[in-house]
PDB file of N, CA and C in Angstrom:
ATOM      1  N   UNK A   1      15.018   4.141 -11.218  1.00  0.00           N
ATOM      2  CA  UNK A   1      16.292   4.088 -10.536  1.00  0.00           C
ATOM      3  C   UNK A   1      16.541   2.659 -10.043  1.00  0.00           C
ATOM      4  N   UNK A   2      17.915   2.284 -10.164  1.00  0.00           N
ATOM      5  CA  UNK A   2      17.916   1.064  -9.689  1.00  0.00           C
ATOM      6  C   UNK A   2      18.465   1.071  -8.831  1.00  0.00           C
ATOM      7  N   UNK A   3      18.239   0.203  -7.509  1.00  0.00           N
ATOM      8  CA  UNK A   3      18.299  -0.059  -6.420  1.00  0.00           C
ATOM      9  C   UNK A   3      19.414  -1.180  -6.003  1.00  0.00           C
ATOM     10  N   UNK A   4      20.265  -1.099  -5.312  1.00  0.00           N
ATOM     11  CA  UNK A   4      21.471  -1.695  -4.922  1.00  0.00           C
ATOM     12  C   UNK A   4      21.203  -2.353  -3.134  1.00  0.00           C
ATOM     13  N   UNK A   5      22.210  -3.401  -3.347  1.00  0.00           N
ATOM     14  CA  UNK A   5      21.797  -4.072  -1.786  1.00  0.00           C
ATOM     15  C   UNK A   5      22.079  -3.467  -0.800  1.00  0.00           C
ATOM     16  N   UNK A   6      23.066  -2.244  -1.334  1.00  0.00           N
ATOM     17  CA  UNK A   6      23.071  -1.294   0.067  1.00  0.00           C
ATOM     18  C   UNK A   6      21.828  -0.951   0.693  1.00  0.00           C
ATOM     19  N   UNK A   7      20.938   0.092  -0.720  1.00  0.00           N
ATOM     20  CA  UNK A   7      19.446   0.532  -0.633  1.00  0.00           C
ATOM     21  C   UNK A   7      18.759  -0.412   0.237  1.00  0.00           C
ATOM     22  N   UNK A   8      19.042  -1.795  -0.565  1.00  0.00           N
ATOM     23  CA  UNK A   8      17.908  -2.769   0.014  1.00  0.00           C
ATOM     24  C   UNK A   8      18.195  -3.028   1.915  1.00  0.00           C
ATOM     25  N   UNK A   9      19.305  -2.787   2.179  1.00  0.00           N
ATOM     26  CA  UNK A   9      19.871  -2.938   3.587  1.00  0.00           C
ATOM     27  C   UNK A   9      19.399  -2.354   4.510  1.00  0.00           C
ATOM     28  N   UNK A  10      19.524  -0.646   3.728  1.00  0.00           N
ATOM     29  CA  UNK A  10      18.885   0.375   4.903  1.00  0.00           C
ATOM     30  C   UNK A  10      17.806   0.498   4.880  1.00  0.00           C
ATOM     31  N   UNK A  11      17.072  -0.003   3.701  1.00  0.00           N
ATOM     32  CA  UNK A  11      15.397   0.153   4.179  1.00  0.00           C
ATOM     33  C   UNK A  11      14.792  -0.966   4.897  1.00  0.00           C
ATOM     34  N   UNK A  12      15.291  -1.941   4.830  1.00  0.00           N
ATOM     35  CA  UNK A  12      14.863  -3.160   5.363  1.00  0.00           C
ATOM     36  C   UNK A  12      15.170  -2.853   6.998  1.00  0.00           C
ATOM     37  N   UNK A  13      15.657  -2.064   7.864  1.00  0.00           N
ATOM     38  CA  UNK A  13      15.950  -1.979   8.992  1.00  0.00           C
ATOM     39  C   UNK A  13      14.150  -1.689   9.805  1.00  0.00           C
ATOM     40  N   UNK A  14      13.968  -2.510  11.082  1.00  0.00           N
ATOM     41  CA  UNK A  14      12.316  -2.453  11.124  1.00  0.00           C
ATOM     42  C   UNK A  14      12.092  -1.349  11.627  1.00  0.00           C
ATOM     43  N   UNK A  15      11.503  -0.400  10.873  1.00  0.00           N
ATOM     44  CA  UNK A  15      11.019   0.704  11.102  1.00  0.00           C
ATOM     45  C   UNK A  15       9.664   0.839  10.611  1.00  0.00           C
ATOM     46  N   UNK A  16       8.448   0.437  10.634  1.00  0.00           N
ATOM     47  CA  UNK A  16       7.097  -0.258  10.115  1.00  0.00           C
ATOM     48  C   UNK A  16       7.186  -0.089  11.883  1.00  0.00           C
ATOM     49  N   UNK A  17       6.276   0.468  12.264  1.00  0.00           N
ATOM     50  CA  UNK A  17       5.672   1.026  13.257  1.00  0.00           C
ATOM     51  C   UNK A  17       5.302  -0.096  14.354  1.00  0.00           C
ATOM     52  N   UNK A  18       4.390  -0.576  14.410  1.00  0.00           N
ATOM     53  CA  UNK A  18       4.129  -1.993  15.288  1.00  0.00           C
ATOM     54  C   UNK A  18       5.365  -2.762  15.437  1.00  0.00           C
ATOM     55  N   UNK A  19       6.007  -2.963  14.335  1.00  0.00           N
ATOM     56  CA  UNK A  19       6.952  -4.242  14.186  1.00  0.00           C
ATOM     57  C   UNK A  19       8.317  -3.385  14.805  1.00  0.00           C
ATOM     58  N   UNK A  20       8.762  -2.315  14.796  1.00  0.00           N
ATOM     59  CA  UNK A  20       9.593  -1.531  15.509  1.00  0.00           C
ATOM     60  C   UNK A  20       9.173  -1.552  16.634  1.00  0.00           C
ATOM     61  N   UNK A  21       8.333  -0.782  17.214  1.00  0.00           N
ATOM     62  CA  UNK A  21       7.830  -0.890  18.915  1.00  0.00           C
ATOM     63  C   UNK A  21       7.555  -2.188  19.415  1.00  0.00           C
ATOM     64  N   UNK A  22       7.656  -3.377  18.700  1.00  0.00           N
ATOM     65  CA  UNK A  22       7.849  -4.877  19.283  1.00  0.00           C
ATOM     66  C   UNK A  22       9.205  -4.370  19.659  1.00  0.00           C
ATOM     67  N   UNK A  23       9.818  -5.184  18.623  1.00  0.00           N
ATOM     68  CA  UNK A  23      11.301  -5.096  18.426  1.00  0.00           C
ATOM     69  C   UNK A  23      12.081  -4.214  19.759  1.00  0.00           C
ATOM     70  N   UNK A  24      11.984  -3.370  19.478  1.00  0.00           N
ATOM     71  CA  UNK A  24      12.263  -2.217  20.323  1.00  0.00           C
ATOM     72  C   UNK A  24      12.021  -2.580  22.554  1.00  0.00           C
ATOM     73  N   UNK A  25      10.895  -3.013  22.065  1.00  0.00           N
ATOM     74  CA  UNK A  25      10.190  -3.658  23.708  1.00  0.00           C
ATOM     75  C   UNK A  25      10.867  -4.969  23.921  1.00  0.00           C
ATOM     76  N   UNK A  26      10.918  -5.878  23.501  1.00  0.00           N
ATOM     77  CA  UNK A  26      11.548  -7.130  23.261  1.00  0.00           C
ATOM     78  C   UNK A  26      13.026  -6.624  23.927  1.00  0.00           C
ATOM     79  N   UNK A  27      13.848  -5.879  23.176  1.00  0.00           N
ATOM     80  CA  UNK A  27      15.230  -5.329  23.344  1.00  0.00           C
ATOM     81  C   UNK A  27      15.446  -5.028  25.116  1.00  0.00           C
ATOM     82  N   UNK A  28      14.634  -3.626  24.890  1.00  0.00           N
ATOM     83  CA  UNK A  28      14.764  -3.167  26.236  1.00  0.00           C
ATOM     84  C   UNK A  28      14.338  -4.637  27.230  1.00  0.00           C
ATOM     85  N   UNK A  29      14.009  -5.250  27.261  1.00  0.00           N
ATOM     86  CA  UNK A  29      13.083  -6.139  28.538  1.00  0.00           C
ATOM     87  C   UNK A  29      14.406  -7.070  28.261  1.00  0.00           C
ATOM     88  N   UNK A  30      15.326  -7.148  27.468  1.00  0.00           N
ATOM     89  CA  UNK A  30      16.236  -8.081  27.478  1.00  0.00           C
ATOM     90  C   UNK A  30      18.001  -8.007  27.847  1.00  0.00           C
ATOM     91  N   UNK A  31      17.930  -5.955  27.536  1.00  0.00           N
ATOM     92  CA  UNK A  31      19.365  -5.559  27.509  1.00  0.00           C
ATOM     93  C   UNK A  31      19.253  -4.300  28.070  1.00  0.00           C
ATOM     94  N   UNK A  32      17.909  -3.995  28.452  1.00  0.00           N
ATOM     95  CA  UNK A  32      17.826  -2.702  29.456  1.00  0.00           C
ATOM     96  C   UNK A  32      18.024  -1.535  28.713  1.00  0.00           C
ATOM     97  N   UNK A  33      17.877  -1.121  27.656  1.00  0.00           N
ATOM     98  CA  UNK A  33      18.195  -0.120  27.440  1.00  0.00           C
ATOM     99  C   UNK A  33      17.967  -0.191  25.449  1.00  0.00           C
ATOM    100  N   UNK A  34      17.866   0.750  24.862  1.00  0.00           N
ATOM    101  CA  UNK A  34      17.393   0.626  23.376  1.00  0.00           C
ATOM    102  C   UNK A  34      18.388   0.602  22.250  1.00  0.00           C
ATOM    103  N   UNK A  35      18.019  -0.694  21.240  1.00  0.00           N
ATOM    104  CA  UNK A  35      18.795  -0.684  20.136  1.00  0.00           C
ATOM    105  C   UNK A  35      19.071   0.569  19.533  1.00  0.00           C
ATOM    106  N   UNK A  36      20.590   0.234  19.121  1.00  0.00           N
ATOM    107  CA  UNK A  36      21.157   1.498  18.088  1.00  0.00           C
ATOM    108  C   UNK A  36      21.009   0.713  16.750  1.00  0.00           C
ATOM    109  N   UNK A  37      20.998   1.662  15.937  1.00  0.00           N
ATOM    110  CA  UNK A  37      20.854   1.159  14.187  1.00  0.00           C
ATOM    111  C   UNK A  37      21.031  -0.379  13.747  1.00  0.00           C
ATOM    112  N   UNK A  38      22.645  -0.504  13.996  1.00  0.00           N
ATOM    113  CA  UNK A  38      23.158  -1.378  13.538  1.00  0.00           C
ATOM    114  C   UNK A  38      22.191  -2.123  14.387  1.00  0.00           C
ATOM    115  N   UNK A  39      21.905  -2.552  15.378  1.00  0.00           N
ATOM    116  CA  UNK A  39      21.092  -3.399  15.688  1.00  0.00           C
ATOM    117  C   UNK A  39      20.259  -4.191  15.449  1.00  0.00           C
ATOM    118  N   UNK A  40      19.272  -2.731  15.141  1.00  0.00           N
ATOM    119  CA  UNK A  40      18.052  -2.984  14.204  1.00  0.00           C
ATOM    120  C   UNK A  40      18.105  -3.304  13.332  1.00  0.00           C
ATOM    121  N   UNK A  41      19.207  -2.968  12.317  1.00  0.00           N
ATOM    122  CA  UNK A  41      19.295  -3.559  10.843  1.00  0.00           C
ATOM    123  C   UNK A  41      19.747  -4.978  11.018  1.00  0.00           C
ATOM    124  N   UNK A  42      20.407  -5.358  12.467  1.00  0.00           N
ATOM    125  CA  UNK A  42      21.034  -6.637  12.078  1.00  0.00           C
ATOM    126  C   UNK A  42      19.621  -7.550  12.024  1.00  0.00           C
ATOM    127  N   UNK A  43      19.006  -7.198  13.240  1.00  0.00           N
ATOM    128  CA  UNK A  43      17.615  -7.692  13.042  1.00  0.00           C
ATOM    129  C   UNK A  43      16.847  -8.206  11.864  1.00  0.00           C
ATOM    130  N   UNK A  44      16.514  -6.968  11.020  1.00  0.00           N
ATOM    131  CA  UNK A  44      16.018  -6.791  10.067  1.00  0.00           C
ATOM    132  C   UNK A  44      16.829  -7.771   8.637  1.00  0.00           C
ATOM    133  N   UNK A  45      17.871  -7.709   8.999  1.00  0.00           N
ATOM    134  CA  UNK A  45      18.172  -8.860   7.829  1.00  0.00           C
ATOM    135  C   UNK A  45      18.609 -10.513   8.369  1.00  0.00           C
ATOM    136  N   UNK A  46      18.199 -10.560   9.323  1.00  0.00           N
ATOM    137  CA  UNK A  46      18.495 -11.773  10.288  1.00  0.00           C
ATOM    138  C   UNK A  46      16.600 -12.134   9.680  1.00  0.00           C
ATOM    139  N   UNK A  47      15.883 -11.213   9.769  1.00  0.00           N
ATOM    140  CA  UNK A  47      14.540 -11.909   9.504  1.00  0.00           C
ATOM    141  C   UNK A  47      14.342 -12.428   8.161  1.00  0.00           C
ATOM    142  N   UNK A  48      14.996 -11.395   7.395  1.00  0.00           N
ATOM    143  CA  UNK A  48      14.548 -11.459   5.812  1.00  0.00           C
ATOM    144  C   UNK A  48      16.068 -13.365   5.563  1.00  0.00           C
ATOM    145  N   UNK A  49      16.641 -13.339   6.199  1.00  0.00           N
ATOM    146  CA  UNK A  49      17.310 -14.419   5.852  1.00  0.00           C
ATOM    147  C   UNK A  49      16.813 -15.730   6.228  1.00  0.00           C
ATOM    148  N   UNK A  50      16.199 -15.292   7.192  1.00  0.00           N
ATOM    149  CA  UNK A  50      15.437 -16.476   7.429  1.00  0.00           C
ATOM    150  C   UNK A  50      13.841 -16.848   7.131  1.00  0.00           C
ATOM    151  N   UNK A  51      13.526 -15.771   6.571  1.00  0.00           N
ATOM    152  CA  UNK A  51      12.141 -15.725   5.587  1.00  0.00           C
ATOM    153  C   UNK A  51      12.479 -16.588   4.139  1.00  0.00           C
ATOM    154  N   UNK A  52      13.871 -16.326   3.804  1.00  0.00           N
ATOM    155  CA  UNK A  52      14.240 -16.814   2.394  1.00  0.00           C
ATOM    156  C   UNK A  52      14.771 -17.902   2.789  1.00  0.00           C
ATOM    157  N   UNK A  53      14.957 -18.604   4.060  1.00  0.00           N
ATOM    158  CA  UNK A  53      15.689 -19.921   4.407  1.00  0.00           C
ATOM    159  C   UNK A  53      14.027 -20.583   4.264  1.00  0.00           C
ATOM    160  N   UNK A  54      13.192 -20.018   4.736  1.00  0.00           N
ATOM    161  CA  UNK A  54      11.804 -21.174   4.456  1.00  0.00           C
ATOM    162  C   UNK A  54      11.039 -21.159   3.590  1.00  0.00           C
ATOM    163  N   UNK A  55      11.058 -20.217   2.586  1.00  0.00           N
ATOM    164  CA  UNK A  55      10.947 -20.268   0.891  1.00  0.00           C
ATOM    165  C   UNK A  55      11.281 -20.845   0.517  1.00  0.00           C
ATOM    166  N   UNK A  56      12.784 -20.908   0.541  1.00  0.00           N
ATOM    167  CA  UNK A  56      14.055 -22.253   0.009  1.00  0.00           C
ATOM    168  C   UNK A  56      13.851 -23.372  -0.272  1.00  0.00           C
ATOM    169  N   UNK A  57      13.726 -23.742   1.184  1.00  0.00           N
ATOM    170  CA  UNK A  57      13.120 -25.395   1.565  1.00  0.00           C
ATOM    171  C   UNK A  57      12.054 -26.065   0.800  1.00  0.00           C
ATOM    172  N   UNK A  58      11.269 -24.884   0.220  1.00  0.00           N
ATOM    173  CA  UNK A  58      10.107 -25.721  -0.338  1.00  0.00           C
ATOM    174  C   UNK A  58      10.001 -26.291  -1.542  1.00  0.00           C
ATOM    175  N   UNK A  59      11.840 -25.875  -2.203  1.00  0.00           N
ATOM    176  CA  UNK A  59      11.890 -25.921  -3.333  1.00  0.00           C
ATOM    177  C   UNK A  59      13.381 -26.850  -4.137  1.00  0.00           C
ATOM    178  N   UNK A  60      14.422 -26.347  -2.844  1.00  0.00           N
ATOM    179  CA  UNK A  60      15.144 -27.044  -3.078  1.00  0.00           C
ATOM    180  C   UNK A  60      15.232 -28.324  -2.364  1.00  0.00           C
ATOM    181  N   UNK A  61      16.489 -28.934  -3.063  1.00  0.00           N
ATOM    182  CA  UNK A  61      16.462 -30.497  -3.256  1.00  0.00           C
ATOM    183  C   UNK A  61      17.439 -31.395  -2.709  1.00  0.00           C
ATOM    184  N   UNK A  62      18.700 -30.023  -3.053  1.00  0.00           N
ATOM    185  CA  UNK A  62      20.020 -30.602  -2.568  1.00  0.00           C
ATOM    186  C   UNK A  62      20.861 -28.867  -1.910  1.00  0.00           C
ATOM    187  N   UNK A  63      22.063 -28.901  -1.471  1.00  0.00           N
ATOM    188  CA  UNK A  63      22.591 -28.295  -0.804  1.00  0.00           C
ATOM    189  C   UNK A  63      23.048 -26.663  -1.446  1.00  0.00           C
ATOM    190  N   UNK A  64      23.207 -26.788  -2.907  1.00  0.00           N
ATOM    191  CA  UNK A  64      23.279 -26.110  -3.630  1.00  0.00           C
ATOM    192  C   UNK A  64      22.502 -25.517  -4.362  1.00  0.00           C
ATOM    193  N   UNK A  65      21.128 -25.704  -4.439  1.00  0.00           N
ATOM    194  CA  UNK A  65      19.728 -25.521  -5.269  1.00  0.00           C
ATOM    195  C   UNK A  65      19.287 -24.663  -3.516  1.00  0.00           C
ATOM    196  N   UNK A  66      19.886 -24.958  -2.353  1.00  0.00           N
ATOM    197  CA  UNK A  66      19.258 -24.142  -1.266  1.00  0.00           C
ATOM    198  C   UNK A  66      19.763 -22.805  -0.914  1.00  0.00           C
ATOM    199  N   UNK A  67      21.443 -22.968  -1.143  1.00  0.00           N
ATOM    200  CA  UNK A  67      22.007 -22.078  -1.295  1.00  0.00           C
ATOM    201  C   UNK A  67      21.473 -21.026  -2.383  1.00  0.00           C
ATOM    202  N   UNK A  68      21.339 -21.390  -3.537  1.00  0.00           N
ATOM    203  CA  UNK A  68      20.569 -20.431  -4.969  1.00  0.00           C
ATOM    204  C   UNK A  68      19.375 -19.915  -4.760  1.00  0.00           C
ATOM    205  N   UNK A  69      18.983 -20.749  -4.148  1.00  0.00           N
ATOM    206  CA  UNK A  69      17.116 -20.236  -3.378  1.00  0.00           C
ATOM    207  C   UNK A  69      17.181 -19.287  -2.590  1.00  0.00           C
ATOM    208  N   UNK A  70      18.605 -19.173  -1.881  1.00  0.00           N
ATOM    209  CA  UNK A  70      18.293 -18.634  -0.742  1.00  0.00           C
ATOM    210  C   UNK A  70      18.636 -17.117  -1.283  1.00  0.00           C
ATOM    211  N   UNK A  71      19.964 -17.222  -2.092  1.00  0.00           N
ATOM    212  CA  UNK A  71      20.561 -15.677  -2.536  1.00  0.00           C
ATOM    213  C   UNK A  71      19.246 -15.295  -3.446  1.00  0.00           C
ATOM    214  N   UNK A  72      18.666 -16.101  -4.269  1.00  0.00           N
ATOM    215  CA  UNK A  72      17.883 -15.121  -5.058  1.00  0.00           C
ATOM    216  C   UNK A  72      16.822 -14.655  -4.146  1.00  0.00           C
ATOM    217  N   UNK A  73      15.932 -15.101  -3.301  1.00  0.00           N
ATOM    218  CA  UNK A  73      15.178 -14.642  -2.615  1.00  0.00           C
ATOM    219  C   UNK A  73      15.505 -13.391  -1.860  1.00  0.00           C
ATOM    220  N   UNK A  74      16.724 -13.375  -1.287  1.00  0.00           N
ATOM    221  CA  UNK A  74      16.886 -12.393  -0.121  1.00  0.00           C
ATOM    222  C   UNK A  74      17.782 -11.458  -0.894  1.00  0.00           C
ATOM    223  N   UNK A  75      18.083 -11.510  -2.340  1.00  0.00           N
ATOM    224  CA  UNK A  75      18.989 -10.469  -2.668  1.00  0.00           C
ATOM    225  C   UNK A  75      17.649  -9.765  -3.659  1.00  0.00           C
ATOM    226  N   UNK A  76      16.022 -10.073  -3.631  1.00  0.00           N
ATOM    227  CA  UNK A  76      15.592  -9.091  -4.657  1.00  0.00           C
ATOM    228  C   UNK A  76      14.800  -7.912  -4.344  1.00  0.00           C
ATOM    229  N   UNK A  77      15.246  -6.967  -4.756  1.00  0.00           N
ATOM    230  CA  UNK A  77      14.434  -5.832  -4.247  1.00  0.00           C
ATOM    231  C   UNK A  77      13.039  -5.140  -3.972  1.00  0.00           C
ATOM    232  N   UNK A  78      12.761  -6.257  -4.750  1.00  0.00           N
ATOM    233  CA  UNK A  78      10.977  -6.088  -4.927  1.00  0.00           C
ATOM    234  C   UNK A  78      10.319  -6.761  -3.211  1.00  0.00           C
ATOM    235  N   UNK A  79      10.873  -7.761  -2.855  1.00  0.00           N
ATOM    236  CA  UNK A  79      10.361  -8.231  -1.880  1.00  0.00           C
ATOM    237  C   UNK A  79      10.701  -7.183  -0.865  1.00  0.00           C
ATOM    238  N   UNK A  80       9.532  -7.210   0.489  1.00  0.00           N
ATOM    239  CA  UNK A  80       9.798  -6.518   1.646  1.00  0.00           C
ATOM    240  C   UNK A  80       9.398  -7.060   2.645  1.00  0.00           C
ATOM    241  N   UNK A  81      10.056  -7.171   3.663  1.00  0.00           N
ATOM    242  CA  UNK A  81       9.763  -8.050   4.875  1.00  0.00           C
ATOM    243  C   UNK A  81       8.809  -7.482   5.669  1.00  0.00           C
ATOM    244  N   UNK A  82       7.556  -8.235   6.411  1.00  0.00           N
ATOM    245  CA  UNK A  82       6.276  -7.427   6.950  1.00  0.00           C
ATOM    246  C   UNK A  82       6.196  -8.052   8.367  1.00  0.00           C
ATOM    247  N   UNK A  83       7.518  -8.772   8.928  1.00  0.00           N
ATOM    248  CA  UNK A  83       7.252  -8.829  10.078  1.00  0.00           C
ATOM    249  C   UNK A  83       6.468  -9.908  10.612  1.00  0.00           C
ATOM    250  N   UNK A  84       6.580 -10.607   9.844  1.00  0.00           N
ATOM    251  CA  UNK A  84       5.525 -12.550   9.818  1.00  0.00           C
ATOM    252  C   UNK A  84       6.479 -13.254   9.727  1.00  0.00           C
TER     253      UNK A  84
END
């Protein structure tokens, strides 16, 4: 089955046990009270974008080779974010 960036959206939301009950503790100690979904997912792809922003770097050269680095990295489905 092939997998679409929607798929890739909602699974990527941190739900990986440790890395949720951070997340989650972090929140509350900051806004009193616990993330709803959208939250978490914004989270969750706020990390993976910036996981593929320092992949990028190591490769590209100019402004446009970072941009390309960056969509292919964070648009493939095989990768999964572990919270590092």
């Amino acid at each position: 089955m092939r997998r679409t960036v929607r798929d890739t959206i909602i699974s990527s939301q941190p739900t990986i046990g440790p890395i949720r009950a951070d997340f989650e503790q972090r929140f509350r100690a900051a806004y009193g009270e616990a993330p709803d979904d959208y939250t978490a997912a914004a989270y969750a792809c706020t990390e993976v974008i910036l996981q593929a922003m320092k992949e990028a770097v190591k490769t590209a050269s100019n402004p446009a080779e970072l941009r390309d680095a960056i969509r292919e990295y964070a648009g493939r489905c095989d990768r999964r974010w572990n919270g590092s």
